[in-house]
N, C-alpha and C. Protein backbone atom coordinates (compact mmCIF):
# COMPACT_ATOMS: atom_id res chain seq x y z
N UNK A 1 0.93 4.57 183.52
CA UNK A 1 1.99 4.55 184.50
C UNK A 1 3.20 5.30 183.94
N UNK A 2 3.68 6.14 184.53
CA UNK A 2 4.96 6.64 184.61
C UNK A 2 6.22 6.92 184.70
N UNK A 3 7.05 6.37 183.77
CA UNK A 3 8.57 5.84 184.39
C UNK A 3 9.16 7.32 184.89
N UNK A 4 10.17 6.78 185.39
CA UNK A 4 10.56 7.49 186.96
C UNK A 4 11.95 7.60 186.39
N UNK A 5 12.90 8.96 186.21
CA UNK A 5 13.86 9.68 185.93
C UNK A 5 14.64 9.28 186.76
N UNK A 6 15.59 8.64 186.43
CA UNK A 6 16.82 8.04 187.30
C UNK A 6 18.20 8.69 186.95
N UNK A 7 17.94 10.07 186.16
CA UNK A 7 19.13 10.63 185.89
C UNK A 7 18.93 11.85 187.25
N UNK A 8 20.54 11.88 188.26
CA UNK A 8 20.59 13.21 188.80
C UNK A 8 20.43 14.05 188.66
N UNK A 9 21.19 14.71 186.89
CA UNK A 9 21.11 15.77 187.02
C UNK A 9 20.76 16.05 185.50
N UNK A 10 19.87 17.06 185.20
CA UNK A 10 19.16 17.14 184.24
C UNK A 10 19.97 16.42 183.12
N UNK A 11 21.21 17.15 182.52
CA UNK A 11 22.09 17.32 181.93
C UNK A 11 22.67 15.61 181.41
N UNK A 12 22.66 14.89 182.31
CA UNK A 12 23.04 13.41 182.47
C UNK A 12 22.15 12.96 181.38
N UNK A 13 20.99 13.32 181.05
CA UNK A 13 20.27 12.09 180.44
C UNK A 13 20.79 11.93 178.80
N UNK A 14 21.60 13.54 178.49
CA UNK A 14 22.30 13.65 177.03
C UNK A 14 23.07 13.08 177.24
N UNK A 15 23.69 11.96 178.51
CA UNK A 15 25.19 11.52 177.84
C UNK A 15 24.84 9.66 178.36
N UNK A 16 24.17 9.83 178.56
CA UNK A 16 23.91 7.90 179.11
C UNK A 16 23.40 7.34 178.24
N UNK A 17 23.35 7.65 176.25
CA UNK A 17 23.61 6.94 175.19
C UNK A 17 25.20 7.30 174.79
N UNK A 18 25.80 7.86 174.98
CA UNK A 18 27.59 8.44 174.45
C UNK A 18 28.10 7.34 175.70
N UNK A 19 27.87 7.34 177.34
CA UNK A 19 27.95 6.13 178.10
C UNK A 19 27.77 4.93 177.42
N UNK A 20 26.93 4.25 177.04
CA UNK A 20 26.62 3.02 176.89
C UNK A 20 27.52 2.51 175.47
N UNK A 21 27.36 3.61 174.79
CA UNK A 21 27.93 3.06 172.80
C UNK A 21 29.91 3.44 173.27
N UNK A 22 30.25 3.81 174.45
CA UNK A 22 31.89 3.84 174.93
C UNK A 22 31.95 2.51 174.99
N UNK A 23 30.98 2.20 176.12
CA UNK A 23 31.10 0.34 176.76
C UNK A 23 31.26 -0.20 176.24
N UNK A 24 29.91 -0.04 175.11
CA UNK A 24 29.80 -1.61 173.75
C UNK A 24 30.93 -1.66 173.03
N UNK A 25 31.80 -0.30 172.80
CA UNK A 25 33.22 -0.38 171.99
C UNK A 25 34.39 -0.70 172.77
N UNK A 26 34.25 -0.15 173.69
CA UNK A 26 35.23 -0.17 174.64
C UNK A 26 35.77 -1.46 175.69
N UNK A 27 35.00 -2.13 175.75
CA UNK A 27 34.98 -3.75 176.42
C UNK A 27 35.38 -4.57 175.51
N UNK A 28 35.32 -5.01 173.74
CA UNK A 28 35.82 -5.83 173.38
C UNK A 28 37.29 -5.67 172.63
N UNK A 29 37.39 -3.82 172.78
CA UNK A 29 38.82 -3.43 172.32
C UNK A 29 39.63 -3.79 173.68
N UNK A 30 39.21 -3.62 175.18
CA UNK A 30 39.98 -4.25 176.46
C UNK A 30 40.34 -5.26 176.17
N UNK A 31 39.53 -6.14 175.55
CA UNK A 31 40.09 -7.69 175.26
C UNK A 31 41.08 -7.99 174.26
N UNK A 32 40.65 -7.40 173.30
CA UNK A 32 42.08 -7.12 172.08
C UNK A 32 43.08 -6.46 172.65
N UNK A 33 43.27 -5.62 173.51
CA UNK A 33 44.20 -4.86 173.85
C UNK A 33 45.01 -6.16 174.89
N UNK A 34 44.37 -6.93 175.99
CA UNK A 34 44.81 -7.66 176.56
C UNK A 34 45.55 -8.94 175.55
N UNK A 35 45.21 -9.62 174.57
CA UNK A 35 45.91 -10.14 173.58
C UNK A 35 47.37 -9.87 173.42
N UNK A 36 46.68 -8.39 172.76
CA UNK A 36 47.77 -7.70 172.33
C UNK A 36 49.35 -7.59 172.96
N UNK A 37 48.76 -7.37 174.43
CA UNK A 37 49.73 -7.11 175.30
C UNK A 37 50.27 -8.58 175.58
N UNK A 38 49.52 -9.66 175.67
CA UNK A 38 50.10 -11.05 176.26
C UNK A 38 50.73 -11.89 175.19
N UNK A 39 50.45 -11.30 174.08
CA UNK A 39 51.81 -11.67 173.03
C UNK A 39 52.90 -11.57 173.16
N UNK A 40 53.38 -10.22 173.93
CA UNK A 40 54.39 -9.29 173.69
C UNK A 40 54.93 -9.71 175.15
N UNK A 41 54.42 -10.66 175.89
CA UNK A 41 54.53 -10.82 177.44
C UNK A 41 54.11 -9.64 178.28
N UNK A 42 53.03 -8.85 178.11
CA UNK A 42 53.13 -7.77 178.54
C UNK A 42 54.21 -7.00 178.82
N UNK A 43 55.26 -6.67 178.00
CA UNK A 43 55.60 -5.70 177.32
C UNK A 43 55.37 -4.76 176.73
N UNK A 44 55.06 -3.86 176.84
CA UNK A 44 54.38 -2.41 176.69
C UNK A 44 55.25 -1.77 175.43
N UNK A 45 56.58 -1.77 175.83
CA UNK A 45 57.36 -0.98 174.69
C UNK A 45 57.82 -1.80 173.39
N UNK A 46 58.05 -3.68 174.15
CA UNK A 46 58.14 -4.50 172.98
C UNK A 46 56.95 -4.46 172.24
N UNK A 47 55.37 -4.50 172.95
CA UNK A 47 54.36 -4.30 172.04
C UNK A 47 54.35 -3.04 170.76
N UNK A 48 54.80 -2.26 171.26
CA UNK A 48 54.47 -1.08 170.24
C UNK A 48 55.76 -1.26 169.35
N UNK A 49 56.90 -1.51 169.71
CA UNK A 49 57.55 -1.68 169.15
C UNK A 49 57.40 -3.09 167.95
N UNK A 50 56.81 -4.13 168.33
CA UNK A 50 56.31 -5.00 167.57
C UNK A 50 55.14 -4.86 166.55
N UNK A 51 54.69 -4.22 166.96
CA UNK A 51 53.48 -3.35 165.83
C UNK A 51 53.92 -2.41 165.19
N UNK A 52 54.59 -1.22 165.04
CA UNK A 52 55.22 -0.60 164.44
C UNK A 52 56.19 -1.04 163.79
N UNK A 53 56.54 -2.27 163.85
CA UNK A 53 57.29 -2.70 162.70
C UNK A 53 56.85 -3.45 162.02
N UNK A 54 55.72 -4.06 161.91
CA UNK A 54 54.70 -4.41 161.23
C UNK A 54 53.64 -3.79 160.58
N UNK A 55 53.61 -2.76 160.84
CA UNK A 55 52.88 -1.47 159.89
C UNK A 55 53.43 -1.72 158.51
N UNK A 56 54.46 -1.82 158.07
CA UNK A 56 55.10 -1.80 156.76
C UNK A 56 54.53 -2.86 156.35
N UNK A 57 54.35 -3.66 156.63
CA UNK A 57 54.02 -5.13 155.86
C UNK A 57 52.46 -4.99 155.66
N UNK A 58 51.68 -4.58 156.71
CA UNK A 58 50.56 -4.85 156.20
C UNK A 58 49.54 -3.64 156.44
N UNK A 59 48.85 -3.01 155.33
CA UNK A 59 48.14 -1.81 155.25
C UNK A 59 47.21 -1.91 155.84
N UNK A 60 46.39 -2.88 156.64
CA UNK A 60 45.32 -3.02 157.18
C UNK A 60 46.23 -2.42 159.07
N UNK A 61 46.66 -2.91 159.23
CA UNK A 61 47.60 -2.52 160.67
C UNK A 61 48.06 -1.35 161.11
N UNK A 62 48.07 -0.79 159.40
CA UNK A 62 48.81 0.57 159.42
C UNK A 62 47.44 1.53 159.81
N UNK A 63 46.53 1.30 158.73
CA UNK A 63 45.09 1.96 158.99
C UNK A 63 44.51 2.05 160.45
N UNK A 64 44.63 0.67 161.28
CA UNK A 64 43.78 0.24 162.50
C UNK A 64 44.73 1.27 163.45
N UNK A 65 46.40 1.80 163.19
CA UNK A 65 47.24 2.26 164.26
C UNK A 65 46.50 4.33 164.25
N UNK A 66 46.60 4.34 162.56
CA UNK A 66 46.10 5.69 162.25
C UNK A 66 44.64 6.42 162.88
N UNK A 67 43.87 5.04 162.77
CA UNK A 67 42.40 5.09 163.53
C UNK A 67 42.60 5.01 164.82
N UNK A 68 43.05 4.57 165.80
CA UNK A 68 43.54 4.77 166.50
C UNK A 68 43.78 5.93 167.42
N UNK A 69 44.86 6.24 166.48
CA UNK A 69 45.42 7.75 166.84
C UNK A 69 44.51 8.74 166.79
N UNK A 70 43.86 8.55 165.58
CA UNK A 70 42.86 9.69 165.64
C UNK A 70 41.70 10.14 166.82
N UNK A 71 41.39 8.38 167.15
CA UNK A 71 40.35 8.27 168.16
C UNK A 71 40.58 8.81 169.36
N UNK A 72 41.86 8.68 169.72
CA UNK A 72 42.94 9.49 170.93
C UNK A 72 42.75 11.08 170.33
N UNK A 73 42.85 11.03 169.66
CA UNK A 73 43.39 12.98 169.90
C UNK A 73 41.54 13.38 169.62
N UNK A 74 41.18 13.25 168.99
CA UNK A 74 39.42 13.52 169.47
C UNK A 74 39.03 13.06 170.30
N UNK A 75 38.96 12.14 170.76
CA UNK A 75 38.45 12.33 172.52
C UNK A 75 39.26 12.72 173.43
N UNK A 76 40.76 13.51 173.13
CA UNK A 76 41.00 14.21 174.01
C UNK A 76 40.88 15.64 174.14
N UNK A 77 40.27 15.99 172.64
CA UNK A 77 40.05 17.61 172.34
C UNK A 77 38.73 17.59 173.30
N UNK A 78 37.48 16.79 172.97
CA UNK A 78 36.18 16.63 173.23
C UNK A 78 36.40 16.60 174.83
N UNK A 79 37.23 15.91 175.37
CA UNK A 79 37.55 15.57 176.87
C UNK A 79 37.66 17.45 177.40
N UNK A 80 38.63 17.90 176.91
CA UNK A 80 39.24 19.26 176.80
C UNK A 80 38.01 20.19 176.96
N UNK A 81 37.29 20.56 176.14
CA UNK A 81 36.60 21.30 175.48
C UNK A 81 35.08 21.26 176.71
N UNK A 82 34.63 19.49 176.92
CA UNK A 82 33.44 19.56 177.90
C UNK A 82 33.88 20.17 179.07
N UNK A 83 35.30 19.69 179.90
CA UNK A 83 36.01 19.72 180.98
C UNK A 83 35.86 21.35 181.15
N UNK A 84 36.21 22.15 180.02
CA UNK A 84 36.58 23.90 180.29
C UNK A 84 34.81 24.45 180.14
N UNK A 85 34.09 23.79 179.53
CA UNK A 85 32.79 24.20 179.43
C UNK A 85 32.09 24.09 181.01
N UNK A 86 32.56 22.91 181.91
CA UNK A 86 31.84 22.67 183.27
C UNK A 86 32.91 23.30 184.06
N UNK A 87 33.63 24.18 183.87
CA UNK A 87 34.54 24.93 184.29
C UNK A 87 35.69 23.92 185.49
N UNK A 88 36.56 23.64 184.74
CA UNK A 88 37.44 22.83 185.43
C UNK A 88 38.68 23.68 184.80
N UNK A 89 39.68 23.55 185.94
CA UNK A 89 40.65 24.47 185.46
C UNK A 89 41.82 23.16 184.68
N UNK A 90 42.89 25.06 184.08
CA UNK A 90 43.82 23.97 183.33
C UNK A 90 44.52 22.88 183.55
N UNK A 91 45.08 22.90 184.67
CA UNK A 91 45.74 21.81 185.42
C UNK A 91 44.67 20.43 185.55
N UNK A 92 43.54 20.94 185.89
CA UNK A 92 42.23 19.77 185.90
C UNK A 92 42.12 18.68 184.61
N UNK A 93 41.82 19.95 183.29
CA UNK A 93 41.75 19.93 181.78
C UNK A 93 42.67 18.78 181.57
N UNK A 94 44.01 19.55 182.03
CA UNK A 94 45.51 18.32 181.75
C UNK A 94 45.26 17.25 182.14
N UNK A 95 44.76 16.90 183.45
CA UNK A 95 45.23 15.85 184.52
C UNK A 95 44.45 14.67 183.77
N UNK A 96 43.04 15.58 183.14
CA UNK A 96 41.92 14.14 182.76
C UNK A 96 42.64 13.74 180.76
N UNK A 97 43.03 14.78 180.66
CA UNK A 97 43.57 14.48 179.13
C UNK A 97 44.49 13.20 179.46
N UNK A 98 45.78 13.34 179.97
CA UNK A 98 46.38 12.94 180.35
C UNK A 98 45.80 11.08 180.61
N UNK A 99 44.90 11.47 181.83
CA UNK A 99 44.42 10.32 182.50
C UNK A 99 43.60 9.14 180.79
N UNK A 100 43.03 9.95 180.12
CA UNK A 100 42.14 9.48 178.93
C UNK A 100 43.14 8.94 178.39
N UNK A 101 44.79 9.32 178.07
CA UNK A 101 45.26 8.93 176.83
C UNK A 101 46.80 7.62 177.74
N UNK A 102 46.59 7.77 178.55
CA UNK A 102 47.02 6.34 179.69
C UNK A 102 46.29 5.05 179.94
N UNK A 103 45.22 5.99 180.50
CA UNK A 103 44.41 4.77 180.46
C UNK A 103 43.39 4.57 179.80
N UNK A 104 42.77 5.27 178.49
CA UNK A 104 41.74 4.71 177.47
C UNK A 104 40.61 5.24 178.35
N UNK A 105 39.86 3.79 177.53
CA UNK A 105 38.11 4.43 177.81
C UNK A 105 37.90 4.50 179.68
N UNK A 106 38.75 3.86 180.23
CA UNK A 106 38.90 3.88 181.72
C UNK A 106 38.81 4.95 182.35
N UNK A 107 40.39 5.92 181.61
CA UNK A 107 39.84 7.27 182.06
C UNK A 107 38.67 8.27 182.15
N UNK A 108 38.27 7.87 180.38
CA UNK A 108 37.17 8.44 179.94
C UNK A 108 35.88 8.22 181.14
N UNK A 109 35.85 7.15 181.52
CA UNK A 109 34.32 6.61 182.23
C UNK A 109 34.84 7.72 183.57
N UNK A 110 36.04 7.55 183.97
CA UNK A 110 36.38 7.99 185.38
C UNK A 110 35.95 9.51 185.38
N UNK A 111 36.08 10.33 184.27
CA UNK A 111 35.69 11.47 184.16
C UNK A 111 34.27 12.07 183.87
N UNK A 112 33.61 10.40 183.25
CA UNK A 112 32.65 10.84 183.29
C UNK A 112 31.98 10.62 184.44
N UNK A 113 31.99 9.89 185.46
CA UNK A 113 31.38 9.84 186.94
C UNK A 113 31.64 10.86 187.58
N UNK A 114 32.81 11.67 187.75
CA UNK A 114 32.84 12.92 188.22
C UNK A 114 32.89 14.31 187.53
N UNK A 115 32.66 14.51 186.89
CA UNK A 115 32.62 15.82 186.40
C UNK A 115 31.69 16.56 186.59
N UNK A 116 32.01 17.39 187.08
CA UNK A 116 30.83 18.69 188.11
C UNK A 116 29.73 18.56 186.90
N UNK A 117 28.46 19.42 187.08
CA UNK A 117 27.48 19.72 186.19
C UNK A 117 27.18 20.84 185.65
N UNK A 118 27.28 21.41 184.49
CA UNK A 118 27.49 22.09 183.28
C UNK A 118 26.89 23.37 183.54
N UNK A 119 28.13 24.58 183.81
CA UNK A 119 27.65 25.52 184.31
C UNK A 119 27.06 26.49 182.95
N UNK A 120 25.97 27.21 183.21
CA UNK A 120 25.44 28.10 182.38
C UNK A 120 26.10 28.87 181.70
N UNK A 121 26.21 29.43 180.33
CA UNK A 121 26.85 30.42 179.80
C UNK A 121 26.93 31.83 180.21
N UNK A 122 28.19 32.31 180.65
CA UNK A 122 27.96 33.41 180.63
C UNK A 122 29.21 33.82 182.14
């Protein structure tokens, strides 16, 4: 018996393991992030501002803010880079960078449900 291809479009079936290992990371950092924020009363600027002044005290906080950061600016190059490869223009490029580094893996998923399909070289 034969299992039956439930990906649309060829191209899909390379990214519905990079899909799934976002989720598994990405759902229990939502929950830390929600913490995070209901400490601070959801305060957004007291939060960061409350963590950044706690960087000094403890090197583990400082590391988790650096990792972090990093994780943001590579998945927004990678965001960048697929986006101009399936030919989306610059303003497009921006809008989803943008959208990724607002709203996290949220954006990320949102871009990945729509993003045209991967035009040929050339």
């Amino acid at each position: 018996m034969h299992g039956h291809d439930l990906h649309l479009r060829p191209d899909d079936r390379d990214n519905t393991l990079l899909v799934v290992l976002i989720a598994l990371l990405a759902l229990p950092l939502a929950g830390l992030a929600w913490v995070w924020l209901e400490r601070a009363n959801y305060d957004v600027p007291r939060a960061f501002e409350r963590t950044l002044g706690q960087v000094d005290d403890d090197p583990l906080l400082l590391a988790v803010v650096a990792d972090f950061c990093l994780l943001v600016a590579t998945g927004a190059v990678l965001l960048w880079g697929d986006a101009r490869r399936r030919g989306v223009g610059l303003a497009g490029r921006a809008a989803w960078v943008l959208a990724f580094c607002v709203l996290g893996t949220l954006g990320l998923w949102m871009y990945l449900a729509v993003r045209p399909p991967l035009r040929p070289p050339g």
